[in-house]
N, C-alpha and C. Protein backbone atom coordinates (compact mmCIF):
# COMPACT_ATOMS: atom_id res chain seq x y z
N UNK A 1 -19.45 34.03 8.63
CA UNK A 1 -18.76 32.78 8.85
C UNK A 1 -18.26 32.24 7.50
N UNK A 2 -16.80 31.61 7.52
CA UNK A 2 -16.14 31.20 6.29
C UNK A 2 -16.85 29.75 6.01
N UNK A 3 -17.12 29.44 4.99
CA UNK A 3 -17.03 28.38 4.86
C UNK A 3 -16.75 27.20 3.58
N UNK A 4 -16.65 26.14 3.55
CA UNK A 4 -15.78 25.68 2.49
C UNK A 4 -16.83 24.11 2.76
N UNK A 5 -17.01 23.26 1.27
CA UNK A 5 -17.15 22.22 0.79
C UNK A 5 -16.74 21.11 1.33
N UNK A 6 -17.01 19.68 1.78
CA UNK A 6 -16.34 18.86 2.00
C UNK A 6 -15.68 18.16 0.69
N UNK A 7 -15.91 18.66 -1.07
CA UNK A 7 -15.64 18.55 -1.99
C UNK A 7 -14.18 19.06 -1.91
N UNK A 8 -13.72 20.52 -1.63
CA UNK A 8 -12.84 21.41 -1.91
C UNK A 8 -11.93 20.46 -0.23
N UNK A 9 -12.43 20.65 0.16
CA UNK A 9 -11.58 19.88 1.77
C UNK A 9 -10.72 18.73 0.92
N UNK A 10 -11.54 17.64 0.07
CA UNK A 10 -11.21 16.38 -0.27
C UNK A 10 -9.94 16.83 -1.60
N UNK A 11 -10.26 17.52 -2.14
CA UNK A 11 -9.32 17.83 -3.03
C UNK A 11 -8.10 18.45 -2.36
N UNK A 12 -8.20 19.48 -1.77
CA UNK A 12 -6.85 20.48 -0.76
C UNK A 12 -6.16 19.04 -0.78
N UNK A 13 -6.60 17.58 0.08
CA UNK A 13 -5.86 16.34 0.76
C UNK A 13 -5.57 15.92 -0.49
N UNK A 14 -6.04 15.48 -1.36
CA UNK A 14 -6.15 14.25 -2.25
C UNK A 14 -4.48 15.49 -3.23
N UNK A 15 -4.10 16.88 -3.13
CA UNK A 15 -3.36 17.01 -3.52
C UNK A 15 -2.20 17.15 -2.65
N UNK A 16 -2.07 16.38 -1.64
CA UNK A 16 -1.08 16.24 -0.26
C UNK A 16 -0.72 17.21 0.34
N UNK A 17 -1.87 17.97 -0.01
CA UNK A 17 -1.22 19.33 0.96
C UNK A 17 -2.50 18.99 2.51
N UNK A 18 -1.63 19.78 3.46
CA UNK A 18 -2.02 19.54 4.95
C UNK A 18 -3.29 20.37 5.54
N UNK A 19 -4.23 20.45 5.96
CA UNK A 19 -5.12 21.19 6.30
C UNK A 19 -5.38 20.54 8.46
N UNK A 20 -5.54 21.55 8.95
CA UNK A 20 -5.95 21.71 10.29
C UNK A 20 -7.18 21.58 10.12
N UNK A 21 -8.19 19.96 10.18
CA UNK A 21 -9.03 19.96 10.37
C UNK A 21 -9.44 19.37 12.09
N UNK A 22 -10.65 20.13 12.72
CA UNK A 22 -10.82 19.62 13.78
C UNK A 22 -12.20 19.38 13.87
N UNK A 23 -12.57 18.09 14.03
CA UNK A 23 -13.76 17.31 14.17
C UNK A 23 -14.36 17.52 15.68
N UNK A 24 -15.54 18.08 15.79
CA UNK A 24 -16.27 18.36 17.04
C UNK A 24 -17.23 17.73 17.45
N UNK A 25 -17.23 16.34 16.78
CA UNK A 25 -17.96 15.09 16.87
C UNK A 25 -18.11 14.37 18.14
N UNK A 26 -18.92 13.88 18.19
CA UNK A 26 -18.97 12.62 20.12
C UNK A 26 -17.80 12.11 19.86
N UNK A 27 -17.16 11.00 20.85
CA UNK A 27 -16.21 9.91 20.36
C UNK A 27 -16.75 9.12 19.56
N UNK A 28 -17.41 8.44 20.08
CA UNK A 28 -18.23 7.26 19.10
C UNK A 28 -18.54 7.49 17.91
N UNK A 29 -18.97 9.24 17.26
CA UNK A 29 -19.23 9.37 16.08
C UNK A 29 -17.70 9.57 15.17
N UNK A 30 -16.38 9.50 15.61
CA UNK A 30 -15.50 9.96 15.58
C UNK A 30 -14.71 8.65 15.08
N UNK A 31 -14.99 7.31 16.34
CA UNK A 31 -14.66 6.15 15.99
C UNK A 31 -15.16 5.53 14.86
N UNK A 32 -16.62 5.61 14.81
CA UNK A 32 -16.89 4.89 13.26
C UNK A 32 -16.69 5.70 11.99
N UNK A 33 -15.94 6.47 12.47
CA UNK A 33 -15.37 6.88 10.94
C UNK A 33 -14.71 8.35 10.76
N UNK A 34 -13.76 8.95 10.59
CA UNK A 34 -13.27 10.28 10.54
C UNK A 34 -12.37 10.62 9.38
N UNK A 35 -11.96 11.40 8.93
CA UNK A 35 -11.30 12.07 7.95
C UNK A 35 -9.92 11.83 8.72
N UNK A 36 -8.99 11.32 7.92
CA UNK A 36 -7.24 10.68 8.24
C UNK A 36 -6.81 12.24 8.67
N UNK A 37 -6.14 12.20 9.93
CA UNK A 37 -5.38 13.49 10.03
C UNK A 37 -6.01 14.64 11.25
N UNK A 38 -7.12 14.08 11.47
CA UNK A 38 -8.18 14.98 12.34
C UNK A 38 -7.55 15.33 13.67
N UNK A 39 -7.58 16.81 14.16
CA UNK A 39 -7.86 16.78 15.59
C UNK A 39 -8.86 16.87 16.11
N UNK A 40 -9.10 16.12 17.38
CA UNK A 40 -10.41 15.63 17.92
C UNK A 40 -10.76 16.50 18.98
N UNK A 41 -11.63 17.10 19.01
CA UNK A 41 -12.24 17.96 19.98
C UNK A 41 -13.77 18.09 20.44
N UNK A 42 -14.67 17.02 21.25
CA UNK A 42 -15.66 17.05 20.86
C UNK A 42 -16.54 18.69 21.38
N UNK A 43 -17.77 19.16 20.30
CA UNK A 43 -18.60 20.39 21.03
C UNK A 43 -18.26 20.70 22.27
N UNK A 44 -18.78 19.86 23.14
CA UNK A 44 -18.57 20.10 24.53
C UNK A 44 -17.84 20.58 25.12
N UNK A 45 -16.45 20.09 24.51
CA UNK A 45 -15.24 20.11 25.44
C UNK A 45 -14.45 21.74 24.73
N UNK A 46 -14.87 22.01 23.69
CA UNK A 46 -14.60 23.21 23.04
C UNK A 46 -14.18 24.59 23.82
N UNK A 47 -14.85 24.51 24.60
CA UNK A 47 -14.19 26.04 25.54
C UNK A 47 -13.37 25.70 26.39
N UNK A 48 -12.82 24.16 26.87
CA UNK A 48 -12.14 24.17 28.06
C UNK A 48 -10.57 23.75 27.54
N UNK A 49 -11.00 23.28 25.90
CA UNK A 49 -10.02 23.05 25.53
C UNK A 49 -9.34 23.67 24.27
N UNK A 50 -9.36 25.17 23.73
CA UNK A 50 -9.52 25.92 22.93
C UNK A 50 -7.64 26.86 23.15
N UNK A 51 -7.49 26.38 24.58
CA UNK A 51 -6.09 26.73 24.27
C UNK A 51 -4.96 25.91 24.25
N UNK A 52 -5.66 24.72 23.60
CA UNK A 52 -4.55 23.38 22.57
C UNK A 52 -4.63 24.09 21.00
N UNK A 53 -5.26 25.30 20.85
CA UNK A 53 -5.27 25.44 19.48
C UNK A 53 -4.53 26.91 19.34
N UNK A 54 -3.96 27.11 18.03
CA UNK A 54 -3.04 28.43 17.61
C UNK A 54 -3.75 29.17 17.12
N UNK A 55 -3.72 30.30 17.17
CA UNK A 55 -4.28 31.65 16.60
C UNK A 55 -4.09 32.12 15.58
N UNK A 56 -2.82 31.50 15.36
CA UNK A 56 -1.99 31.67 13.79
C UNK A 56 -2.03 30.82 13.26
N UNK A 57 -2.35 29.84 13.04
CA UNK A 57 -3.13 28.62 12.47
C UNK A 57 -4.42 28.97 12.00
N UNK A 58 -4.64 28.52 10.55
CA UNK A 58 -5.87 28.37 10.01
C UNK A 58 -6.76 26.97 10.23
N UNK A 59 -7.93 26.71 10.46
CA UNK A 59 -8.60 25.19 10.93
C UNK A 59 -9.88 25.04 10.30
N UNK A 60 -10.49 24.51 9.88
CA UNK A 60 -11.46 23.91 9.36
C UNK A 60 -12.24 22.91 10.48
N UNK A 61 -13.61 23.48 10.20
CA UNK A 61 -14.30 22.83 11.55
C UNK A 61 -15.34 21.39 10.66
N UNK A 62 -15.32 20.39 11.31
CA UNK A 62 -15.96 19.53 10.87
C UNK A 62 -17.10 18.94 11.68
N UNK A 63 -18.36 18.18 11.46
CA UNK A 63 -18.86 17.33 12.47
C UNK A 63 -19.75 16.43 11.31
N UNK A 64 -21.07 16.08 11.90
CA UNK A 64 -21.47 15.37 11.22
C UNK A 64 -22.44 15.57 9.87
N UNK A 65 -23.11 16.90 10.27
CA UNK A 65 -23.90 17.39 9.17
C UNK A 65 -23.44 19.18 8.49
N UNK A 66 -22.67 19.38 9.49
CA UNK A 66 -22.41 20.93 9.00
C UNK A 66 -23.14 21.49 10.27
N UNK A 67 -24.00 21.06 11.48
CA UNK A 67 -24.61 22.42 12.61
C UNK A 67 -23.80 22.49 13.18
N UNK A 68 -23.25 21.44 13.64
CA UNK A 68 -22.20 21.53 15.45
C UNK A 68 -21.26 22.51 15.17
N UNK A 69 -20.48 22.30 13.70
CA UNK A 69 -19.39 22.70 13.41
C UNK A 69 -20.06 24.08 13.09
N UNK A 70 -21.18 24.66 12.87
CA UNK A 70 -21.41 25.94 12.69
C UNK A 70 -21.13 26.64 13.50
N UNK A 71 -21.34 26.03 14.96
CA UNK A 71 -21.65 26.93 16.52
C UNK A 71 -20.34 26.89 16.50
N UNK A 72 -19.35 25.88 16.40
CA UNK A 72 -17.97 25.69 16.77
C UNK A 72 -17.09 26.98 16.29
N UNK A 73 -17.40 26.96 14.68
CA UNK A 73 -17.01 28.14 14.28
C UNK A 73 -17.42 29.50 15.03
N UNK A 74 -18.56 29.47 14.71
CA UNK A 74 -19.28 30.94 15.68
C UNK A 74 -18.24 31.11 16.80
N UNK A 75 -18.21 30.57 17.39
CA UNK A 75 -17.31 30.19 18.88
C UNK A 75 -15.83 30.55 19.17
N UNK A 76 -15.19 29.94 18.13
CA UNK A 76 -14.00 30.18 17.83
C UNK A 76 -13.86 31.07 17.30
N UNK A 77 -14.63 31.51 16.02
CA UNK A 77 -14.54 33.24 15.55
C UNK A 77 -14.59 34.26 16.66
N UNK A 78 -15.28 34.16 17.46
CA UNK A 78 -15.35 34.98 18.19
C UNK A 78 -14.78 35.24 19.48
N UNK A 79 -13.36 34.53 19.35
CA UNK A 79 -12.50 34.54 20.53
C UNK A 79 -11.33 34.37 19.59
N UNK A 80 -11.52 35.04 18.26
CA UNK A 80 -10.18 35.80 17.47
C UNK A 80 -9.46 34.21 16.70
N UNK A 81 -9.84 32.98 16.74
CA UNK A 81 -9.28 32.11 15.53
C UNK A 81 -9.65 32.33 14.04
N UNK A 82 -8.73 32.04 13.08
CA UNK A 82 -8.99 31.71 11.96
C UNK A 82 -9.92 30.39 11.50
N UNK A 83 -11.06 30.51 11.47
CA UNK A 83 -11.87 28.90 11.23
C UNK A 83 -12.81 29.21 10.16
N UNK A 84 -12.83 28.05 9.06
CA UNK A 84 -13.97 27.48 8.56
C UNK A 84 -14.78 26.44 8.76
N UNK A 85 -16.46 26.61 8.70
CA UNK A 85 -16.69 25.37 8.36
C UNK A 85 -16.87 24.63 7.42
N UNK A 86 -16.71 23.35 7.39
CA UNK A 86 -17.40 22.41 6.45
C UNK A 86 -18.26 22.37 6.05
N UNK A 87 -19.25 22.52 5.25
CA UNK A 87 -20.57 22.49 4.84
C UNK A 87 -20.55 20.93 4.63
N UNK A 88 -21.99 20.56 5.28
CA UNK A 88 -22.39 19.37 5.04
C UNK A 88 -22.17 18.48 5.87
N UNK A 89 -20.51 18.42 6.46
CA UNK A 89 -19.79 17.91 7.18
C UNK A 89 -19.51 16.31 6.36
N UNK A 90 -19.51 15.44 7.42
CA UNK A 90 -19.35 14.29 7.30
C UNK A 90 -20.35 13.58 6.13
N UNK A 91 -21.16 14.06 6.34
CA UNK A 91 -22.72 13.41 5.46
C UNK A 91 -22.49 13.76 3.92
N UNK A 92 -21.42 15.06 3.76
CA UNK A 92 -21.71 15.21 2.63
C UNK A 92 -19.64 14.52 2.00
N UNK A 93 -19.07 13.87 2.93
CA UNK A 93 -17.73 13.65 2.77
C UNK A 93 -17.95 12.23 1.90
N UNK A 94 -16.84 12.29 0.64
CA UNK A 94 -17.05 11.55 -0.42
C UNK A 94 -15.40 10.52 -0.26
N UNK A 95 -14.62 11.85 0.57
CA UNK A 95 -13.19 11.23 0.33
C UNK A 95 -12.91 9.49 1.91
N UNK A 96 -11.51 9.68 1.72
CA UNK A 96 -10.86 8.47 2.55
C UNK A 96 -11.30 8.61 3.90
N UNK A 97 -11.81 7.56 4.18
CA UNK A 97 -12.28 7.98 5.79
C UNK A 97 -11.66 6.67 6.85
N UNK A 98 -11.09 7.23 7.75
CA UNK A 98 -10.41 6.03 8.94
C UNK A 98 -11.23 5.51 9.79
C-alpha cells in the first residue's frame, strides 16, 4: 500500500497544485472540519459508490487517524484504482481546514 504524509499532502496544496483527495469520514466528522477540495465518500458507502471514481485518476485516501483510510485503500487497490493513503490522516493535518 502507497502511502504519503499529511505534511507532503499540505505542501502538494499550499503549492496550488490539485490533488484527488477523498475523505472516508462519517458526515459529522467531515462537517467539523475537512481539508478544502475533498470528495466525500463515507467507509460505508465505499463499494456502492466506487463507480463515481476514475481509474485513471490518481486519489489519496483520507479519514481521521490513518485506519479507515487504510482499509479504503486496501479496497480500492484491489479493484485496480490508483490510491494512497494518508498517514495519520486528519489528526496528524497541520494545513487549512473548512
Amino acid at each position: 500500500m502507497k502511502e504519503i504524509s499529511a505534511k507532503e499532502v499540505q505542501t502538494v496544496l499550499e503549492q496550488g497544485r490539485s490533488l484527488n483527495l477523498i475523505d472516508v469520514r462519517e458526515v459529522d466528522e467531515v462537517e467539523a472540519g475537512h481539508i478544502p477540495g475533498i470528495f466525500h465518500i463515507p467507509l460505508g458507502l465505499l463499494e456502492f459508490r466506487m463507480n463515481e471514481l476514475n481509474k485513471n485518476e490518481t486519489y489519496i485516501i483520507v479519514c481521521r487517524s490513518g485506519a479507515r483510510s487504510g482499509r479504503a485503500t486496501h479496497f480500492l487497490e484491489s479493484r485496480g484504482f490508483d490510491v494512497t493513503n494518508m498517514v495519520g490522516g486528519m489528526l496528524a493535518w497541520e494545513g487549512e481546514v473548512q
